[in-house]
Protein backbone atom coordinates (compact mmCIF):
# COMPACT_ATOMS: atom_id res chain seq x y z
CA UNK A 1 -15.27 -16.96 -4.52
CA UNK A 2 -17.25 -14.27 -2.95
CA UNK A 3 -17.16 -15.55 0.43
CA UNK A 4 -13.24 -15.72 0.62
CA UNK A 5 -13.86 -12.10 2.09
CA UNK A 6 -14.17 -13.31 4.92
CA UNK A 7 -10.98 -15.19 5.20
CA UNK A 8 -8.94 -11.25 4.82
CA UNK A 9 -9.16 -11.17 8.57
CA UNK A 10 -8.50 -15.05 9.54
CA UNK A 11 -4.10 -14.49 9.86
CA UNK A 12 -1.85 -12.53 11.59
CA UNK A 13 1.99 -11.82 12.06
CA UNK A 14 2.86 -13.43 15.25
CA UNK A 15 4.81 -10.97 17.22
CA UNK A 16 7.00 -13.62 19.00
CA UNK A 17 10.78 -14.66 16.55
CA UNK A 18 10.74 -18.14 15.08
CA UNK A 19 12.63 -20.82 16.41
CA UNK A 20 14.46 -22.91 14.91
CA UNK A 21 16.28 -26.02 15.46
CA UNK A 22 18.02 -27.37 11.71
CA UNK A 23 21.09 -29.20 10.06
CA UNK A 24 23.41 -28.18 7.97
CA UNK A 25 21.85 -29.80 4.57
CA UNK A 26 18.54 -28.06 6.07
CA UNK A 27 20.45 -24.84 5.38
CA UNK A 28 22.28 -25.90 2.25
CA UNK A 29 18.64 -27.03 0.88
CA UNK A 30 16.96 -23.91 1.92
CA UNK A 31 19.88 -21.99 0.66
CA UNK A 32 19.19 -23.50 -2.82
CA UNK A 33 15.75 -22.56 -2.11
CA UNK A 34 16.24 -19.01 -1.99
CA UNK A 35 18.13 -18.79 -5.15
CA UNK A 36 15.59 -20.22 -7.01
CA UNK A 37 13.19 -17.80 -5.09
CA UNK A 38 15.79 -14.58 -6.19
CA UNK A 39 15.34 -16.17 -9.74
CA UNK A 40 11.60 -15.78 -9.71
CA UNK A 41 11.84 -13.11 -7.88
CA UNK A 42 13.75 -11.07 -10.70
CA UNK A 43 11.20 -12.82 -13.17
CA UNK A 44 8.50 -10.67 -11.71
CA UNK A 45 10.84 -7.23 -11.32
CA UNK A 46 10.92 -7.96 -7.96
CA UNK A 47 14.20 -6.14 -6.07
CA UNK A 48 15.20 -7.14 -2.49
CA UNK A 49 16.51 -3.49 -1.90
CA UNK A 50 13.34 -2.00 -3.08
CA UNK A 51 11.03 -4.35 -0.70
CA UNK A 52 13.43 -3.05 2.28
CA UNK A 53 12.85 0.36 1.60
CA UNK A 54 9.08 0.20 1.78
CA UNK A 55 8.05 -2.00 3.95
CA UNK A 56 4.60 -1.90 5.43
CA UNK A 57 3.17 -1.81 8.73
CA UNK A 58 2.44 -4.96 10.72
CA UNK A 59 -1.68 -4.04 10.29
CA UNK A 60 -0.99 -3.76 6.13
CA UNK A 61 1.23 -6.92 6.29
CA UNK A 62 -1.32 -8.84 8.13
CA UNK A 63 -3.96 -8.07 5.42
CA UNK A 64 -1.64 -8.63 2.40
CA UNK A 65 -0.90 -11.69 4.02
CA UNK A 66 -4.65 -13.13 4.39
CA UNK A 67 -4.73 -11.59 0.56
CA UNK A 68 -2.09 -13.78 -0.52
CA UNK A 69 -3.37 -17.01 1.04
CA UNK A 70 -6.48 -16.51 -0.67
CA UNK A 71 -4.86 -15.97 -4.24
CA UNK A 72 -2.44 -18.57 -3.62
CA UNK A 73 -5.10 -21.03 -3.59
CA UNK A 74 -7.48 -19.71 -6.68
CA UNK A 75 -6.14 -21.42 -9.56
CA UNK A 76 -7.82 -19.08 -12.48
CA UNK A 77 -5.64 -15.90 -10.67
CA UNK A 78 -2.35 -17.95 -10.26
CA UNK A 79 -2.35 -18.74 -14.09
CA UNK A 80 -2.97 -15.28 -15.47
CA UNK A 81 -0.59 -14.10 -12.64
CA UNK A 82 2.17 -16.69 -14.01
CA UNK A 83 1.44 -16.35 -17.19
CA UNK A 84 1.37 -12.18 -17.09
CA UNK A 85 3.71 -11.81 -14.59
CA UNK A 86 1.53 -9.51 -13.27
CA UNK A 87 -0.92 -9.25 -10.72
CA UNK A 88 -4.59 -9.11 -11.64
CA UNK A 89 -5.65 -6.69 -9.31
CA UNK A 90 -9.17 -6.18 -10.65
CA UNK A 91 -10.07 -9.49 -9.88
CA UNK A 92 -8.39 -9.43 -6.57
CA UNK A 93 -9.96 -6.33 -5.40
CA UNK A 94 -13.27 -8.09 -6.29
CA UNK A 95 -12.81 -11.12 -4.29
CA UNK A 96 -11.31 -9.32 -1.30
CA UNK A 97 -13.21 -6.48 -1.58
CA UNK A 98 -9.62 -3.93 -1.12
CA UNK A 99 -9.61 -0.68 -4.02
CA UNK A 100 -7.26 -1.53 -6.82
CA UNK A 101 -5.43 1.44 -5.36
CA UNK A 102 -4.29 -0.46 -2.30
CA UNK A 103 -3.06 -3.63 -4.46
CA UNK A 104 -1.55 -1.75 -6.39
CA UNK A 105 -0.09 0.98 -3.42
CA UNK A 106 1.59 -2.99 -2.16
CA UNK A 107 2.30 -4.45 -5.41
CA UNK A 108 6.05 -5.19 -4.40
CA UNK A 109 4.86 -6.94 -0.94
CA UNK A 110 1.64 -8.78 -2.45
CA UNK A 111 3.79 -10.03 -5.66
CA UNK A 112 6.51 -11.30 -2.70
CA UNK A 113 3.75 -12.86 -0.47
CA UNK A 114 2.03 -14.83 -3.31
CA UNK A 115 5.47 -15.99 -5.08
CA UNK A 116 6.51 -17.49 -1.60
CA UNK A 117 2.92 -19.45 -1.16
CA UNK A 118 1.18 -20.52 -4.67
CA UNK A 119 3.83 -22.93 -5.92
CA UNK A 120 4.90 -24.77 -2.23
CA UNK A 121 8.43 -24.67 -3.66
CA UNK A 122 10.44 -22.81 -0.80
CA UNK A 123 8.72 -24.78 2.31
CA UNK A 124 12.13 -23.87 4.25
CA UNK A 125 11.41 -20.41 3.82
CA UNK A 126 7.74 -20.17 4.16
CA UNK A 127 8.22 -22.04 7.35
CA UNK A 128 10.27 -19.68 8.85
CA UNK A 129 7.04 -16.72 8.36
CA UNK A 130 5.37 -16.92 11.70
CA UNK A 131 1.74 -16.87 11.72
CA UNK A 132 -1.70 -17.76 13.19
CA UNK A 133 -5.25 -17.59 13.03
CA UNK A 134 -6.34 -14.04 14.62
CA UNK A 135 -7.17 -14.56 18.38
CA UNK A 136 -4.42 -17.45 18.58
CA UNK A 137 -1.46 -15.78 18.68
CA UNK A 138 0.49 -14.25 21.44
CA UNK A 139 0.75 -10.57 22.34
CA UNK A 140 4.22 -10.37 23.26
CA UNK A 141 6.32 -6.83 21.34
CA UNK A 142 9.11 -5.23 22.30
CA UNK A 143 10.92 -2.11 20.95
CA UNK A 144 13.21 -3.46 18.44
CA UNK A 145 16.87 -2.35 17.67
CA UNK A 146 18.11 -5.48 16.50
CA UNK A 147 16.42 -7.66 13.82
CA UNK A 148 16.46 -11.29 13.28
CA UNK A 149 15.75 -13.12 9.58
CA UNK A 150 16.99 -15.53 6.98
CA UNK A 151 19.56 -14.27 4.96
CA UNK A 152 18.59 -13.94 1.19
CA UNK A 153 21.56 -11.70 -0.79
CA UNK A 154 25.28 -10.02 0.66
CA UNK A 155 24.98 -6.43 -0.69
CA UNK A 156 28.36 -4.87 0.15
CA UNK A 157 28.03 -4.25 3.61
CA UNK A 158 24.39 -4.97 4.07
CA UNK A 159 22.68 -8.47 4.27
CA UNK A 160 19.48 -8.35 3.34
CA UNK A 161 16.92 -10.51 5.39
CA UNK A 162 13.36 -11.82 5.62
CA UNK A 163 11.67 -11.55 9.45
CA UNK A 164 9.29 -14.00 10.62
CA UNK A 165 7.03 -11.33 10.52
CA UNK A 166 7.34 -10.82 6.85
CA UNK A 167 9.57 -7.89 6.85
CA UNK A 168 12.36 -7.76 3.82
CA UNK A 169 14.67 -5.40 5.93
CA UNK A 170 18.54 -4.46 5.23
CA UNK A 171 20.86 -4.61 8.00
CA UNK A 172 24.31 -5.00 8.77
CA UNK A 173 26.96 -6.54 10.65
CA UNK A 174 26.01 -9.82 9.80
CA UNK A 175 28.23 -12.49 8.79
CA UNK A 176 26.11 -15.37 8.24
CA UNK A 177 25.94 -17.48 4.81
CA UNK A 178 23.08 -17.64 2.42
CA UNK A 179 20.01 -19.35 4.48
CA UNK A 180 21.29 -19.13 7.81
CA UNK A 181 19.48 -17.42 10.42
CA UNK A 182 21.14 -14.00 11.21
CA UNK A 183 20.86 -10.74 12.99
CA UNK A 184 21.61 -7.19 12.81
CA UNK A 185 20.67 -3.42 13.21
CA UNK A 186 18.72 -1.38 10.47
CA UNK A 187 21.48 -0.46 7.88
CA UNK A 188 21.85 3.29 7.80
CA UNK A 189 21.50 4.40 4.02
CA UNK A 190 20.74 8.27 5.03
CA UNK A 191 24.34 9.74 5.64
CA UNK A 192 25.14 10.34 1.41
CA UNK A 193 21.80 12.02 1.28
CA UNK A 194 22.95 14.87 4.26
CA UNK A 195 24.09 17.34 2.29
CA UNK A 196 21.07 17.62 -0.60
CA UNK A 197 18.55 17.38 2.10
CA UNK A 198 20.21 20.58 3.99
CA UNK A 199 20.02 22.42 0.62
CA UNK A 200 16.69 21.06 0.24
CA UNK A 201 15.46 22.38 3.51
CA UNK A 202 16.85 25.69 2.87
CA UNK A 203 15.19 25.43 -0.63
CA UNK A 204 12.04 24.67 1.41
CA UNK A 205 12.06 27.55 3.77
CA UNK A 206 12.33 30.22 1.23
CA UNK A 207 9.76 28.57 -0.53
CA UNK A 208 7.52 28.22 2.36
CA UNK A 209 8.43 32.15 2.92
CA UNK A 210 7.26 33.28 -0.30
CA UNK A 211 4.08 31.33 -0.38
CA UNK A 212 2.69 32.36 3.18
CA UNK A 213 0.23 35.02 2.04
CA UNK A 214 -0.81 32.22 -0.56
CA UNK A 215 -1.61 29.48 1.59
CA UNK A 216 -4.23 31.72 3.63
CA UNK A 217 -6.64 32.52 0.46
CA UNK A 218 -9.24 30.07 -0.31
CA UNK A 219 -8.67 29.27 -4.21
CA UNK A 220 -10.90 26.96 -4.64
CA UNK A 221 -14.03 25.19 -3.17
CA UNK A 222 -15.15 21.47 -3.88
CA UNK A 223 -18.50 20.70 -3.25
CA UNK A 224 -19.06 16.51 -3.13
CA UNK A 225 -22.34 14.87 -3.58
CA UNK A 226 -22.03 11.48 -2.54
CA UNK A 227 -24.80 9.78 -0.76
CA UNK A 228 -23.41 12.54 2.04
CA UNK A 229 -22.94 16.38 0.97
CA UNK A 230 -19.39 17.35 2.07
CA UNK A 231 -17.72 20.99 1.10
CA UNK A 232 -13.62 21.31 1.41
CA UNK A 233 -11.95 24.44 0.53
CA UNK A 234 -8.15 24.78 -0.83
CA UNK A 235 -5.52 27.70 -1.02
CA UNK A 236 -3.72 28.47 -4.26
CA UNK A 237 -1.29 25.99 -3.78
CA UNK A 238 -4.03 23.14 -3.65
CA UNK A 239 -3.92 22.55 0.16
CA UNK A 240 -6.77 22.34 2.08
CA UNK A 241 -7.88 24.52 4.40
CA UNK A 242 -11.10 23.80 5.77
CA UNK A 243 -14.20 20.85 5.87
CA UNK A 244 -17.53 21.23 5.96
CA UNK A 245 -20.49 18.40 6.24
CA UNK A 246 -23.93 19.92 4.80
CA UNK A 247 -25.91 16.77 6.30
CA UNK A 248 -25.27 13.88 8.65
CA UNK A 249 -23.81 11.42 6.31
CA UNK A 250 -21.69 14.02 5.42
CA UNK A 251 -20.20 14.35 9.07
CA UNK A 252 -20.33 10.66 9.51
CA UNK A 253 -17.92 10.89 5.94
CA UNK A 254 -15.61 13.45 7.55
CA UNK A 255 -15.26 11.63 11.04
CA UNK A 256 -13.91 8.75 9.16
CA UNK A 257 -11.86 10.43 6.56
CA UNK A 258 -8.15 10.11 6.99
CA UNK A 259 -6.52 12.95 4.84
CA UNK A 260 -3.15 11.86 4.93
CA UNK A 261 -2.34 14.39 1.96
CA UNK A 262 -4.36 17.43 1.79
CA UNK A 263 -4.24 17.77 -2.07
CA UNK A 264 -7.18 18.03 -3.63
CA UNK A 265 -7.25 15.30 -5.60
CA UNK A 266 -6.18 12.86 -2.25
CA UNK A 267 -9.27 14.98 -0.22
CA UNK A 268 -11.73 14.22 -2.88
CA UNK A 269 -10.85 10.56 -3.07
CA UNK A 270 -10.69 9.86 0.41
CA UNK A 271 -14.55 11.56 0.64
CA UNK A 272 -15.60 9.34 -2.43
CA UNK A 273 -13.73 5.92 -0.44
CA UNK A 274 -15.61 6.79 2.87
CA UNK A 275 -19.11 7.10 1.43
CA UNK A 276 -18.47 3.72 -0.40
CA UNK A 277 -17.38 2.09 2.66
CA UNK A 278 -20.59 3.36 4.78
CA UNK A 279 -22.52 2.45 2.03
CA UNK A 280 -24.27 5.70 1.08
CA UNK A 281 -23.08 4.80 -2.58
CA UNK A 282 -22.34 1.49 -4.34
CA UNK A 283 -21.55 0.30 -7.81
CA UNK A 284 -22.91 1.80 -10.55
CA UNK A 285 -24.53 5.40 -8.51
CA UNK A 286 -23.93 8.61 -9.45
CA UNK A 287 -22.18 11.42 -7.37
CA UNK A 288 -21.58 14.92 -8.37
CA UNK A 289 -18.48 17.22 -7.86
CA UNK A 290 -19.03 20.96 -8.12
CA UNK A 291 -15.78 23.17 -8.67
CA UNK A 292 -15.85 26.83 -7.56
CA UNK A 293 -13.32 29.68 -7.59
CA UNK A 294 -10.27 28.50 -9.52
CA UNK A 295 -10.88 26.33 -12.15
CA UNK A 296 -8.89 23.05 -12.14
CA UNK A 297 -6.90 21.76 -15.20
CA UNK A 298 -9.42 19.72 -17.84
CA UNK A 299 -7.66 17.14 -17.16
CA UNK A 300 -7.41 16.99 -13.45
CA UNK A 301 -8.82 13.90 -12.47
CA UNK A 302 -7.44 11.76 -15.47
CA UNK A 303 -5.28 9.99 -13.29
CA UNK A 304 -4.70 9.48 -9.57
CA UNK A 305 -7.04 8.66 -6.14
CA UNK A 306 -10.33 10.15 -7.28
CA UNK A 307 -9.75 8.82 -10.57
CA UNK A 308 -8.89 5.33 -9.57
CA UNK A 309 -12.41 5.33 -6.86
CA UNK A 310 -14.73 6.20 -10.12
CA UNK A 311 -13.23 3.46 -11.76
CA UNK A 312 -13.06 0.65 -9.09
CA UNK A 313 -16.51 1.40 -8.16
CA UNK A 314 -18.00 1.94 -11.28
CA UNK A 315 -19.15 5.31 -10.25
CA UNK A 316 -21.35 7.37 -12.66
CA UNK A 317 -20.21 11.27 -11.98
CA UNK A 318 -21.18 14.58 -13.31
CA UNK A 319 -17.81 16.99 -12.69
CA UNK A 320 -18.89 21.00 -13.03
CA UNK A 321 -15.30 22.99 -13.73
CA UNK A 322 -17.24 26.24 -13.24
CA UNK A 323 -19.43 25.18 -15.78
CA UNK A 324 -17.60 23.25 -18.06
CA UNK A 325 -18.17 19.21 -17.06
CA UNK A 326 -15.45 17.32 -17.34
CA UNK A 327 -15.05 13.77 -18.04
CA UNK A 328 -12.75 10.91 -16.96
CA UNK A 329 -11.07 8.98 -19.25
CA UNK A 330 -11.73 5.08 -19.14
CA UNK A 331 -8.82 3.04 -19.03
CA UNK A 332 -8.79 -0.39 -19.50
CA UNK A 333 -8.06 -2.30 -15.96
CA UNK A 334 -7.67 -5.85 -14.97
């Protein structure tokens, strides 16, 4: 089972729309198809209008996809998923070698992907998924306005579809049936929320006006010892301000760090994921986290990115809160 890393790259989304050539019982059968798919779907918590409103990019797709092949096929992970309803993402992430945070980020998607492929019971929709070995398929894109799918459900106006590119999207002005192929624009679900988010932006810009002087003052300085030495300083509100590398596998941790959120508990992770994927730490080491200025709350890192990295990697860790260690409690994981 270890090797099946490998396979994580092998697929990707094929850029080009399916076509499809089909008779009317294809679509009656593949309509009957998808309601036994919505069934299971439901089964597993699974909502179509959820799936639409997160859907990931084509790189994330592409790797959940290649995920799902390879737990569609292991027979011990498809029983304790069926049985559990729930994805055993421990087990996953150590076949695949992708943090439990990421499964679990793409729950909704993954749970989708592996329904569709581990039982071989909707071929009619599977087959509509375009896909191919990386390095086979073609490099054609264009800006889209107008998206083509299957249809799975009528929600009042909207129809909500499945791509051949794995997408779960909601559009409308579509009047096709149940299983037919159909197309449409991007439904527009923004307009009721005008109103709250001009209130919320004035909200915002008061807010922002009052806590200027704040976010210039360094609160509170992190010190990481992983493999790499790496300082990051934060303002009172917990933003960060500034990064420092103490060595050279600290800058090499920095260059590759993607702070998407500048929290500190997001900043610390993302340090802690980057010197396990350069391999200055591995299971079972110990790192060390030094706190200065403002304390953080005891129990700060009881939950969330940094907690969930200690965990999946089976980190040791010594945490000094200004001189008070703190400790991170272990939850029981799949």
């Amino acid at each position: 089972m270890k090797g099946r890393i490998l396979e994580k790259d092998k697929y990707i989304f094929l850029k080009r729309p399916a076509m499809e050539i089909y008779h009317k019982s294809e679509i009656e059968s593949r309509e009957r198809q998808i309601s036994l798919m919505k069934r299971e779907f439901i089964q597993h918590k699974l909502s179509l209008m959820k799936l639409s409103q997160e859907v990931p990019d084509e790189k994330t797709r592409n790797l959940l996809l290649n995920i799902a092949l390879i737990v569609s096929t292991e027979e011990a992970l498809i029983n304790d998923f069926l049985s559990s309803r729930k994805l055993p993402f421990k087990k996953i992430s150590k076949i695949v070698e992708e943090p439990v945070f990421f499964l679990q980020k793409h729950e909704r998607y993954l749970t989708a992907y592996v329904l569709l492929f581990c039982s071989g019971k909707y071929p009619l929709v599977t087959r509509y998924l375009q896909f191919a070995e990386k390095g086979q398929g073609d490099s054609f894109q264009k800006e889209q306005r107008i998206f083509t799918g299957i249809a799975l459900k009528k929600h009042k106006d909207k129809t909500m579809i499945m791509t051949s590119q794995g997408e779960f999207l909601a559009i409308t002005g579509s009047d096709s049936g149940i299983g037919e192929i159909t197309t449409g624009r991007i439904a527009n679900t923004r307009n009721h929320l005008r109103i709250p988010l001009i209130l919320l932006t004035v909200l915002l810009a008061i807010f922002l006006l009052i806590s200027y002087n704040m976010s210039k003052t360094i609160a509170t300085t992190v010190r990481i010892s992983a493999g790499g030495l790496v300082q990051l300083q934060f303002n009172e509100l917990g933003t960060m301000l500034a990064s420092r590398a103490e060595n050279s596998w600290g800058t090499s941790m920095l260059e590759g760090a993607n702070f998407d959120r500048k929290d500190i508990d997001t900043a610390v992770g993302e340090i802690i994921e980057q010197a396990y994927i350069k391999e200055y730490i591995r299971e079972g080491d110990e790192i060390t986290i030094l706190i200065s200025g403002e304390a953080l709350p005891s129990d700060f890192f009881t939950s969330g990115r940094t907690h969930d990295r200690l965990l999946s990697y089976q980190l040791k860790y010594k945490i000094n809160n200004l001189g008070n260690l703190m400790s991170i409690e272990q939850s029981q994981t799949k």
